[in-house]
C-alpha atoms as a PDB file:
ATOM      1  CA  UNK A   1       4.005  -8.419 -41.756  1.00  0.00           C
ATOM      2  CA  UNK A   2       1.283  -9.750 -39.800  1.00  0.00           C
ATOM      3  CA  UNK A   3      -2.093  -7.750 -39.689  1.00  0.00           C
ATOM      4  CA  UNK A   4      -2.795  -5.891 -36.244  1.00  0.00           C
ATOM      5  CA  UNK A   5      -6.680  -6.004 -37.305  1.00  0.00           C
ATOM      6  CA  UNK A   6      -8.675  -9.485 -36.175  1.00  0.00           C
ATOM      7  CA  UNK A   7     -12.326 -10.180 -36.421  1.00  0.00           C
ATOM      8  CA  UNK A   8     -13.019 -11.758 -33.497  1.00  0.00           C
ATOM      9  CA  UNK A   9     -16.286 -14.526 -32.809  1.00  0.00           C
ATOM     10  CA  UNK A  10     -17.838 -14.739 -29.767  1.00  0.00           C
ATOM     11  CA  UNK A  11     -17.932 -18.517 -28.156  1.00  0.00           C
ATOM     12  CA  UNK A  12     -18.490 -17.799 -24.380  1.00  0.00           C
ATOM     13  CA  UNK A  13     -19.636 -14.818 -22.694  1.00  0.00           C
ATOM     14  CA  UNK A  14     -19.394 -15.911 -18.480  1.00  0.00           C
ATOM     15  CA  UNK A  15     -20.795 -13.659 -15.644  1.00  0.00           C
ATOM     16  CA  UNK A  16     -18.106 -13.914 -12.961  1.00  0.00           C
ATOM     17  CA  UNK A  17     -19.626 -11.388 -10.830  1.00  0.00           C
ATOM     18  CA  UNK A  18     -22.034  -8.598 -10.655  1.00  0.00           C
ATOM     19  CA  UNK A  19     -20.350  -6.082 -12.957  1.00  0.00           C
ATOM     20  CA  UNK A  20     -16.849  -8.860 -14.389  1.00  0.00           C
ATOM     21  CA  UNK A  21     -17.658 -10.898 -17.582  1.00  0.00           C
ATOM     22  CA  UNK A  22     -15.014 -13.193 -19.346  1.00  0.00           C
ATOM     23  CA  UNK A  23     -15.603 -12.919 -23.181  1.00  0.00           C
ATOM     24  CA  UNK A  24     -14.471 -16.394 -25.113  1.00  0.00           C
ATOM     25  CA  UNK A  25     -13.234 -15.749 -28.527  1.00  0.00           C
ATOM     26  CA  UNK A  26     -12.934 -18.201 -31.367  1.00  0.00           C
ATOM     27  CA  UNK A  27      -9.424 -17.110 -33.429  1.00  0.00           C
ATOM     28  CA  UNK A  28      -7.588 -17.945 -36.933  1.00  0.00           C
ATOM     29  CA  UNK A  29      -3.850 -17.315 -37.169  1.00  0.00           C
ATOM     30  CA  UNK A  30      -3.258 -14.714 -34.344  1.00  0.00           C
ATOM     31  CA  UNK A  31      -0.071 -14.195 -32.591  1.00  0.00           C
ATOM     32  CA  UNK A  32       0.379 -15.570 -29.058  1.00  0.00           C
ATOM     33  CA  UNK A  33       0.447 -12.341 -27.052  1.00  0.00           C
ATOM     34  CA  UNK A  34       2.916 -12.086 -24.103  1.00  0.00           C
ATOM     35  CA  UNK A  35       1.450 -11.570 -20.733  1.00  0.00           C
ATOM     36  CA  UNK A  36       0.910  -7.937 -20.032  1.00  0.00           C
ATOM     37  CA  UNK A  37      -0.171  -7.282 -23.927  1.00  0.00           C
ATOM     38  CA  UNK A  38      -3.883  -6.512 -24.689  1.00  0.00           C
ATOM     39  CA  UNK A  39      -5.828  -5.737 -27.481  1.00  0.00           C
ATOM     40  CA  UNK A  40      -7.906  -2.818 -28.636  1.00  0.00           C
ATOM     41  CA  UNK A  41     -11.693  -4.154 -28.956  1.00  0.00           C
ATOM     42  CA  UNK A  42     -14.177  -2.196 -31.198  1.00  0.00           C
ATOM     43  CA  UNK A  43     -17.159  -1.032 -28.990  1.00  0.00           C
ATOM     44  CA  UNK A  44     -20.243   0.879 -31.076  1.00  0.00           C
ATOM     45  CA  UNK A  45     -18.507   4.168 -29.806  1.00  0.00           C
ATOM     46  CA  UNK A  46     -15.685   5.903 -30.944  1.00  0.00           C
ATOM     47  CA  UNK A  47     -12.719   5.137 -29.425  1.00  0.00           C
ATOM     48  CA  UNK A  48     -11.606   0.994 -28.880  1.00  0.00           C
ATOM     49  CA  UNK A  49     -11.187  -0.030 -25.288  1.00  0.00           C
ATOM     50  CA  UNK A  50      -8.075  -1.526 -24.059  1.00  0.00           C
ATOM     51  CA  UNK A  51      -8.550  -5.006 -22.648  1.00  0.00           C
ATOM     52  CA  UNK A  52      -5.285  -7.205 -21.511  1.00  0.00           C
ATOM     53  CA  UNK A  53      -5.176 -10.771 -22.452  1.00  0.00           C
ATOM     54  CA  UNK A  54      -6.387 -13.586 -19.726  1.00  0.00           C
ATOM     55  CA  UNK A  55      -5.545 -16.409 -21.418  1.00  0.00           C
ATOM     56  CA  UNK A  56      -5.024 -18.021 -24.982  1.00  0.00           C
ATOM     57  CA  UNK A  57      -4.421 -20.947 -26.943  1.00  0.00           C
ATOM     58  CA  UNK A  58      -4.240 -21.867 -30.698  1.00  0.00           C
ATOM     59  CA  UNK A  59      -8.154 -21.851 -31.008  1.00  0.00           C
ATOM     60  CA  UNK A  60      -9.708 -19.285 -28.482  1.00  0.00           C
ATOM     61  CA  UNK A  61      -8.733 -16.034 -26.461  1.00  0.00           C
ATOM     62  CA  UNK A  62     -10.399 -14.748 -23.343  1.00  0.00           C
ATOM     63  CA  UNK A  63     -10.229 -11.208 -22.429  1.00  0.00           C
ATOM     64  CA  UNK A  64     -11.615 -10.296 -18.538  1.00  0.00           C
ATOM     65  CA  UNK A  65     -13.942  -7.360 -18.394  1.00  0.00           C
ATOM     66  CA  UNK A  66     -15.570  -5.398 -15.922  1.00  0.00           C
ATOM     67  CA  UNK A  67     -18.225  -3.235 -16.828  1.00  0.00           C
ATOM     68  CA  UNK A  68     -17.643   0.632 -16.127  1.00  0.00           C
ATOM     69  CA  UNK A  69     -18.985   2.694 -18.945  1.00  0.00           C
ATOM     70  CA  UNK A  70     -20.800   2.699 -21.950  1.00  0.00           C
ATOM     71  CA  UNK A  71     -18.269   0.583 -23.947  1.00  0.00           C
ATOM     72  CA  UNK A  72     -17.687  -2.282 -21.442  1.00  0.00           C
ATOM     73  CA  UNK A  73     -21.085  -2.453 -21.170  1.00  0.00           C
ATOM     74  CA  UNK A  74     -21.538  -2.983 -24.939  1.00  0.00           C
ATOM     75  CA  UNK A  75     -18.967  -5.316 -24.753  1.00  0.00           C
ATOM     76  CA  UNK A  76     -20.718  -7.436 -21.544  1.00  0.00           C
ATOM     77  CA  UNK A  77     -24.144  -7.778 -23.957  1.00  0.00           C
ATOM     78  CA  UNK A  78     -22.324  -9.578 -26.076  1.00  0.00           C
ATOM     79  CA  UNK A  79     -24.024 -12.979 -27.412  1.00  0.00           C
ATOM     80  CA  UNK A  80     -21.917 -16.274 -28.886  1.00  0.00           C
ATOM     81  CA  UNK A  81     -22.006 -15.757 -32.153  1.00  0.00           C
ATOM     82  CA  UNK A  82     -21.400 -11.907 -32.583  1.00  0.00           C
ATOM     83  CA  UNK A  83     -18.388 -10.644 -33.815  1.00  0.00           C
ATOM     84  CA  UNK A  84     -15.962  -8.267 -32.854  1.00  0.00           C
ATOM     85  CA  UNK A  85     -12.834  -6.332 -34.378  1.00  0.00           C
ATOM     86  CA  UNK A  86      -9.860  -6.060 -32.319  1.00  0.00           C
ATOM     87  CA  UNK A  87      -6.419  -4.782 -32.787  1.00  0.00           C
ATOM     88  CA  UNK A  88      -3.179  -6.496 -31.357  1.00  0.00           C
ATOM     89  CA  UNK A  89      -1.582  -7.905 -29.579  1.00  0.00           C
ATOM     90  CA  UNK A  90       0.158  -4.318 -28.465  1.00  0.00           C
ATOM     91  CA  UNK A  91       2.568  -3.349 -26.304  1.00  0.00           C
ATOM     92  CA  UNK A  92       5.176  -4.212 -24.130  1.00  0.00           C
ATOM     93  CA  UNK A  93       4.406  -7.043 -22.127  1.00  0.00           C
ATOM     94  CA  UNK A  94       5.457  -8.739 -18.749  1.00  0.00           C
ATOM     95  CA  UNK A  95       9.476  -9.548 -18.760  1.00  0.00           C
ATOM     96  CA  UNK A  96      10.328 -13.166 -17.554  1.00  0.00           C
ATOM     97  CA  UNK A  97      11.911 -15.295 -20.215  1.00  0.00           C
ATOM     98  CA  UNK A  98      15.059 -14.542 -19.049  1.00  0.00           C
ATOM     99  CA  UNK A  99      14.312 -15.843 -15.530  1.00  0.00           C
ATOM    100  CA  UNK A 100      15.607 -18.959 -13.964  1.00  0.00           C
ATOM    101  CA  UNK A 101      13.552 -21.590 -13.290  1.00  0.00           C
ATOM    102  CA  UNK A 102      14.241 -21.609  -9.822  1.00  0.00           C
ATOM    103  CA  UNK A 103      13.766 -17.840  -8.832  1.00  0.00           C
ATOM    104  CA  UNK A 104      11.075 -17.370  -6.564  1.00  0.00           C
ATOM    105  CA  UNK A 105       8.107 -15.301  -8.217  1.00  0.00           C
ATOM    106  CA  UNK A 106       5.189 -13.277  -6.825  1.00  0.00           C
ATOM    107  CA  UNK A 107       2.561 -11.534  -8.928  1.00  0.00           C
ATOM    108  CA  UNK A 108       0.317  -9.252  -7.046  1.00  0.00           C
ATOM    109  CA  UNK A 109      -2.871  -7.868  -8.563  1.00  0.00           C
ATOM    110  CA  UNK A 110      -6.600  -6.192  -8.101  1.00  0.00           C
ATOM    111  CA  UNK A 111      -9.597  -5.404 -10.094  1.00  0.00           C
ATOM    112  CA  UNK A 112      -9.478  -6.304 -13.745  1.00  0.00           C
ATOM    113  CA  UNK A 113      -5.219  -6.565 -13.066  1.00  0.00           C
ATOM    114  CA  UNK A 114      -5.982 -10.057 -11.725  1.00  0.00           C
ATOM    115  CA  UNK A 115      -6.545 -10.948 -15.279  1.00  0.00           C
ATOM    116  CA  UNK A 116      -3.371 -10.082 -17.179  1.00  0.00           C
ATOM    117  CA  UNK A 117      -1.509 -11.927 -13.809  1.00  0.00           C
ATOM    118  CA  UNK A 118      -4.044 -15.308 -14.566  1.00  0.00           C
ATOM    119  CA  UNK A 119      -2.040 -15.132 -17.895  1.00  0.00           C
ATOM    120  CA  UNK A 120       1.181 -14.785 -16.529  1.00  0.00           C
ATOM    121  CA  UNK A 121       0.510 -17.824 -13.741  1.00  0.00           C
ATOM    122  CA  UNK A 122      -0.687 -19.939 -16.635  1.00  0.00           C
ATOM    123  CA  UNK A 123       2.283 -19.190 -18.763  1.00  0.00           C
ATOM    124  CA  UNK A 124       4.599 -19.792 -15.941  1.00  0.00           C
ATOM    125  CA  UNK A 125       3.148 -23.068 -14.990  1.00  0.00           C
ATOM    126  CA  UNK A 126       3.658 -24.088 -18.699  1.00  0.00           C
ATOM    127  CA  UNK A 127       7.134 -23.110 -18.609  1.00  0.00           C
ATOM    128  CA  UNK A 128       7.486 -25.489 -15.115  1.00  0.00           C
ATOM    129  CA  UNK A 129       7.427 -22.268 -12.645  1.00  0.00           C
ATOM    130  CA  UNK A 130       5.241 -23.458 -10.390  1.00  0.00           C
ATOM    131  CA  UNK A 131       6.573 -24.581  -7.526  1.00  0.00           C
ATOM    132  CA  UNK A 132       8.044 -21.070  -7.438  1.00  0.00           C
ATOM    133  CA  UNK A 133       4.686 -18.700  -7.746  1.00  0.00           C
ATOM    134  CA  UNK A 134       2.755 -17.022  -5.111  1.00  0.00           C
ATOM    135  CA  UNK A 135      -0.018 -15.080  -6.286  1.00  0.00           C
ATOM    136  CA  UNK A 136      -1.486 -12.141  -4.263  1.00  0.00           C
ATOM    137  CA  UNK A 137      -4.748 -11.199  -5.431  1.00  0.00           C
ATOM    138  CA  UNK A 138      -7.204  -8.495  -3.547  1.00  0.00           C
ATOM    139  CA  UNK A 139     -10.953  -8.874  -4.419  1.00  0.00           C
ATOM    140  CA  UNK A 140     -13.826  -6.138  -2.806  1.00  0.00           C
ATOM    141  CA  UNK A 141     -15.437  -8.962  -0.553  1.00  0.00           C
ATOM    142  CA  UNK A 142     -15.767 -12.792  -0.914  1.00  0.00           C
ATOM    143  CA  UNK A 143     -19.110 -12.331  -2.614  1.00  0.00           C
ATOM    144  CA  UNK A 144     -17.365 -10.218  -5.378  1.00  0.00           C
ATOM    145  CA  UNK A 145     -14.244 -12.860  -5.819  1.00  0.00           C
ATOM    146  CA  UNK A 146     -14.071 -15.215  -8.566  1.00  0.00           C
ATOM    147  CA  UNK A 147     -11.371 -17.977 -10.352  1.00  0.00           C
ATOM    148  CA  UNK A 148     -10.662 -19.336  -6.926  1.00  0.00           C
ATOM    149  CA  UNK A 149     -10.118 -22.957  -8.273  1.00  0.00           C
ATOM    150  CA  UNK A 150      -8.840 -21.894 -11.147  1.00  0.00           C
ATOM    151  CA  UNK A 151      -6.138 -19.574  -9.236  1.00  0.00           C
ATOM    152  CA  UNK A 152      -5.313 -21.845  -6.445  1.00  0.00           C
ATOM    153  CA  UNK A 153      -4.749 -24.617  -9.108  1.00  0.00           C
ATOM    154  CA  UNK A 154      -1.871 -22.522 -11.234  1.00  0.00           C
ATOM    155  CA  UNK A 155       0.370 -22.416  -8.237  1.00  0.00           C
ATOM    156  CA  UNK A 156       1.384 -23.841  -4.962  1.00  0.00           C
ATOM    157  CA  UNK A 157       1.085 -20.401  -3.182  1.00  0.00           C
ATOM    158  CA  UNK A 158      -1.863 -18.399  -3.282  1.00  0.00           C
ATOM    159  CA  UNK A 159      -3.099 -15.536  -0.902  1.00  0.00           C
ATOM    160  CA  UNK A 160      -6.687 -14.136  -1.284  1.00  0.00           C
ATOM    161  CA  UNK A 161      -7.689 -11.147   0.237  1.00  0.00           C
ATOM    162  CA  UNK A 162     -10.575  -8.709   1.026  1.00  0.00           C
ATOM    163  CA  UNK A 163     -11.154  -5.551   3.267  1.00  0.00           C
ATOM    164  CA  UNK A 164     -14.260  -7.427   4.406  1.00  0.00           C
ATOM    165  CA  UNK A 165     -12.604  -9.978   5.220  1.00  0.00           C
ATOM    166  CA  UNK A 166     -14.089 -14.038   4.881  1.00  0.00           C
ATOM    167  CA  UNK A 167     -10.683 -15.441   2.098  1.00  0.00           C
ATOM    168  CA  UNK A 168      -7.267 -16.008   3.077  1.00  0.00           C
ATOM    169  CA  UNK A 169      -6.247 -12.587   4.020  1.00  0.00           C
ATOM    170  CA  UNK A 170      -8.241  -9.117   5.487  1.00  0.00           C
ATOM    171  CA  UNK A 171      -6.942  -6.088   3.852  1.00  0.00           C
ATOM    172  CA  UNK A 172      -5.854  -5.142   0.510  1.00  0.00           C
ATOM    173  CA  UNK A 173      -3.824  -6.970  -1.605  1.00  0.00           C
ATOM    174  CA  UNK A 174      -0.290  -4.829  -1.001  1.00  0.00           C
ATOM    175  CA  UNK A 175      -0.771  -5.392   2.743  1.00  0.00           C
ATOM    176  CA  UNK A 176      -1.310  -9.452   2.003  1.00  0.00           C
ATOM    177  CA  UNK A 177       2.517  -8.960   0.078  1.00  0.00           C
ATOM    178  CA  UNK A 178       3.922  -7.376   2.678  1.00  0.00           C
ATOM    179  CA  UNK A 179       2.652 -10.042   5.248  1.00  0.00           C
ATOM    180  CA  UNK A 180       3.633 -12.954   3.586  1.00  0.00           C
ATOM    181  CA  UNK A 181       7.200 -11.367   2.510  1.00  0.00           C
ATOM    182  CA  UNK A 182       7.683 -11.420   6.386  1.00  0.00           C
ATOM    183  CA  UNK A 183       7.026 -14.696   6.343  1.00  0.00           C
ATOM    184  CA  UNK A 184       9.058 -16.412   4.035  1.00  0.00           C
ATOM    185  CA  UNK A 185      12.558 -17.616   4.419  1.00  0.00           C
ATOM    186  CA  UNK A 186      13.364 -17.326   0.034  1.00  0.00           C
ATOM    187  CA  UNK A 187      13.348 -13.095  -0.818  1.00  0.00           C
ATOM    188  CA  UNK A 188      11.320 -13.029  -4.719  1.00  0.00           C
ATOM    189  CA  UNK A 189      13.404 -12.305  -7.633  1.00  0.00           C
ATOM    190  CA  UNK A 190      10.564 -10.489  -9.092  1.00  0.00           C
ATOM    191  CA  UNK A 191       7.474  -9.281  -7.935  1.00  0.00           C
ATOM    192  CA  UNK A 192       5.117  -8.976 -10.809  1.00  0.00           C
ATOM    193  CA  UNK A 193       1.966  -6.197 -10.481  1.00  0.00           C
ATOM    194  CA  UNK A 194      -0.920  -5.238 -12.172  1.00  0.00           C
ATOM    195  CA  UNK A 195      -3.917  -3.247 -10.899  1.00  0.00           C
ATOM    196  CA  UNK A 196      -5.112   0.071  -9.511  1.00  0.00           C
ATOM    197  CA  UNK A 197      -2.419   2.913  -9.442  1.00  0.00           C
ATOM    198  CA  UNK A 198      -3.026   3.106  -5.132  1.00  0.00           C
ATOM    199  CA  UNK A 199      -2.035  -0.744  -5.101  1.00  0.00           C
ATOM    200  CA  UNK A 200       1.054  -0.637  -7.317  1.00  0.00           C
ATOM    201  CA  UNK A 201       2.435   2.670  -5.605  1.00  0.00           C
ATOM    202  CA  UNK A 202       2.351   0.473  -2.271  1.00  0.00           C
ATOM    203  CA  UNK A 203       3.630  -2.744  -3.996  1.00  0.00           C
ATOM    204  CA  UNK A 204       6.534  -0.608  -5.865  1.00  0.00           C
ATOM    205  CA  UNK A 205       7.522   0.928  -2.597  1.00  0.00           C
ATOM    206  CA  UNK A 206       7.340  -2.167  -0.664  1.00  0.00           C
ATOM    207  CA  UNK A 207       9.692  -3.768  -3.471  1.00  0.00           C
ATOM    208  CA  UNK A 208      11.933  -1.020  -3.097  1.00  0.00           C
ATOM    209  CA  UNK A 209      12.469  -1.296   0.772  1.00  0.00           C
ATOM    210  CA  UNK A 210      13.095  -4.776   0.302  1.00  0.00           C
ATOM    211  CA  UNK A 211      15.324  -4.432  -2.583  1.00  0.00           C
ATOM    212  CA  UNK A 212      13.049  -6.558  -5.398  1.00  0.00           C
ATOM    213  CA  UNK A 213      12.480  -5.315  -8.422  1.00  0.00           C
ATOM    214  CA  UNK A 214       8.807  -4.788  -9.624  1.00  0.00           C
ATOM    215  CA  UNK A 215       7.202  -5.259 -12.871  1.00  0.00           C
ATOM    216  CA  UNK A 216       4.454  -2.950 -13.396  1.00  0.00           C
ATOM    217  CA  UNK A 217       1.549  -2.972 -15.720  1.00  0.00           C
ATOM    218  CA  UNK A 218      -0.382   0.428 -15.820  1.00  0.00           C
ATOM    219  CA  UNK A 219      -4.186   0.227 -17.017  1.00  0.00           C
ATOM    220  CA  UNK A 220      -3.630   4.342 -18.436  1.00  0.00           C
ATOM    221  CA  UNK A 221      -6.299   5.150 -20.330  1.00  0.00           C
ATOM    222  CA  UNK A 222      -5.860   5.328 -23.630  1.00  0.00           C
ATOM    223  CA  UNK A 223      -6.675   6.589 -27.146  1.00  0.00           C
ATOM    224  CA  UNK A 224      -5.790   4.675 -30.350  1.00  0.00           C
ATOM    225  CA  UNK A 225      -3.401   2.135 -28.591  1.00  0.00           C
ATOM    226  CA  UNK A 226      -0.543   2.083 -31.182  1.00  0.00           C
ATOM    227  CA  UNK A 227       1.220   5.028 -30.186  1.00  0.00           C
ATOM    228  CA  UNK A 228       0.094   7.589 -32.817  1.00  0.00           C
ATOM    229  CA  UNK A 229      -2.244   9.710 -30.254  1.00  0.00           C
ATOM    230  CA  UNK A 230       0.307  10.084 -27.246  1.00  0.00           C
ATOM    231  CA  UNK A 231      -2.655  10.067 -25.076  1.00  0.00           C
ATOM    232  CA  UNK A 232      -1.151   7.526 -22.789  1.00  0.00           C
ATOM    233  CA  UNK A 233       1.851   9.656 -21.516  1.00  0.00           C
ATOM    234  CA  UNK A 234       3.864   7.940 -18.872  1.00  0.00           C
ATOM    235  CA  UNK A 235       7.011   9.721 -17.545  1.00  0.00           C
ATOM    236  CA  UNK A 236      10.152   7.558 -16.642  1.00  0.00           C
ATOM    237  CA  UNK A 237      13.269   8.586 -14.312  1.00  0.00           C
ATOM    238  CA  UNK A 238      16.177   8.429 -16.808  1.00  0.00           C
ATOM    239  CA  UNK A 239      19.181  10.040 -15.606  1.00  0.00           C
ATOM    240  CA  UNK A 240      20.639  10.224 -19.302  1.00  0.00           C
ATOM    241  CA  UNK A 241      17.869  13.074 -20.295  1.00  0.00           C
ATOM    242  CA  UNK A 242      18.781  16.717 -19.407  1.00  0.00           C
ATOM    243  CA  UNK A 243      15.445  16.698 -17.350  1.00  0.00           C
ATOM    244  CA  UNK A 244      16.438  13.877 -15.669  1.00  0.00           C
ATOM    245  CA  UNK A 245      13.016  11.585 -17.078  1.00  0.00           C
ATOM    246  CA  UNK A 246      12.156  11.025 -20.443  1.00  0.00           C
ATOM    247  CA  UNK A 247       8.191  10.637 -21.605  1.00  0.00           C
ATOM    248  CA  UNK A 248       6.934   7.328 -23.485  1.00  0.00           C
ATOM    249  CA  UNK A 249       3.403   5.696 -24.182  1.00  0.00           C
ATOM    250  CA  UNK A 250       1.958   3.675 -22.303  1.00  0.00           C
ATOM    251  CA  UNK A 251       0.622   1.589 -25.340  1.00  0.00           C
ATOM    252  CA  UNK A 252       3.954   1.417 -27.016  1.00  0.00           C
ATOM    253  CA  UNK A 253       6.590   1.084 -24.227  1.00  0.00           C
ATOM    254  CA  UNK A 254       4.463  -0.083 -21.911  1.00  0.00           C
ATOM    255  CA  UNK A 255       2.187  -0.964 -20.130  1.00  0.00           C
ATOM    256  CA  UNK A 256       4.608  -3.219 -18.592  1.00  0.00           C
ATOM    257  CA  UNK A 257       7.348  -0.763 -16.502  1.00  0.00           C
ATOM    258  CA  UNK A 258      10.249  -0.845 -14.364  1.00  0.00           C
ATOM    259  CA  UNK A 259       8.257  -0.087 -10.953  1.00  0.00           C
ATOM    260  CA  UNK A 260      11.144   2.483  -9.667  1.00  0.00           C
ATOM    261  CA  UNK A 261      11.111   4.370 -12.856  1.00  0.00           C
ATOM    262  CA  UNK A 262       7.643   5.209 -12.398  1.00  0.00           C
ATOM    263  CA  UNK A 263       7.121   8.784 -12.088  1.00  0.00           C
ATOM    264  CA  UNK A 264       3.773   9.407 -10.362  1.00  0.00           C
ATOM    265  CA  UNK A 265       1.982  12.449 -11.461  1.00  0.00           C
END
């Protein structure tokens, strides 16, 4: 059984914006996550923080951070040539392997959930998706955006957007979906959605009055990450249970969920 436990060296550390760094990892022999999985990265304080995968290949990994506490902000000093432990890849990722190549895709993310959804693009172009892809991704203002290129070059389709206004579309990011869904003539198999819980409540309930299923990632925080603490709680309509929902972690069963299952608490 392979080890969960990697010791990670720094290559790249890029400044995307004022408070969003992209760490570049050097790596040996670890498993290919699935889009949606992240790893638990050691920080000098106690508990690991749970960043999802942006993008990896047999030599490097990139994780997408944004800097909101004590341990991000360890993370964002980080020089090449430091090292770093970090456990995975964990959990449940993003379901699409089973897909047809011709289904018509969206993914629809904000804040550090644009990250996780770069992975998922990337893997979809490699598996010849890409004529089929829209991405929806809502940014604070065009001064705090970043990957443009890079985003605009893993699919045909690609809506910005910003409350302030000045990319492709003003508003958030759900309102962009439900714009462009008006729009065009082929309905999305899947709508695929990672970000802040206000945005996927909208997307989920915009899939549902349209009748497309959603694939939500969470970003629950979390303790230990491999299911041991239950600190990650997420409850789940299930009809089969007595009480009508059963509970599961978000770290082990998730984060990637059924949108209509999602009980909101």
């Amino acid at each position: 059984m392979a080890s969960l436990e990697h010791s990670l060296i720094l290559e790249k550390n890029e400044k995307l914006s004022m408070d969003v760094h992209v760490l570049t990892f050097a790596t040996q022999d670890i498993p290919r996550a699935i889009p949606g999985q992240f790893f638990q990265l050691k920080t000098p304080f106690f508990l690991r923080r749970p960043i999802g995968v942006m993008q990896q290949n047999e030599s490097s990994i990139s994780f997408g951070v944004r800097i909101v506490g004590k341990g991000t902000a360890a993370l964002g000093k980080m020089q090449p040539g430091d090292q770093l432990s970090a456990l995975g890849p964990l959990g449940r990722g993003f379901n699409f392997r089973h897909l047809s190549k011709k289904d018509s895709l969206v993914l629809v993310g904000g804040g550090t959930g644009i990250f996780p959804l770069f992975y998922l693009a990337k893997s979809l172009q490699e598996d010849s998706y890409q004529q089929d892809v829209c991405q929806i991704y809502g940014f604070r203002s065009p001064e705090e955006s970043y990957l443009i290129d890079e985003i605009r070059n893993l699919s045909t389709k690609s809506i910005l957007s910003s409350d302030a206004g000045g990319l492709d579309f003003q508003g958030h990011s759900a309102a962009a979906l439900d714009a462009f869904l008006n729009e065009t003539k082929e309905k999305p198999r899947v709508i695929f959605s990672c970000g802040p819980e206000a945005m996927l409540k909208a997307v989920i309930e915009i899939g549902k009055n349209r009748g497309i299923s959603v694939q939500a990632s969470l970003e629950t925080r979390m303790g230990c990450g491999i299911g041991l603490c239950r600190g990650c709680s997420v409850d789940l309509i299930d009809e089969k249970e007595q009480a009508g929902f059963r509970r599961v972690r978000c770290c082990k069963e998730g984060p990637v969920f059924p949108g209509e299952k999602i009980i909101w608490r």
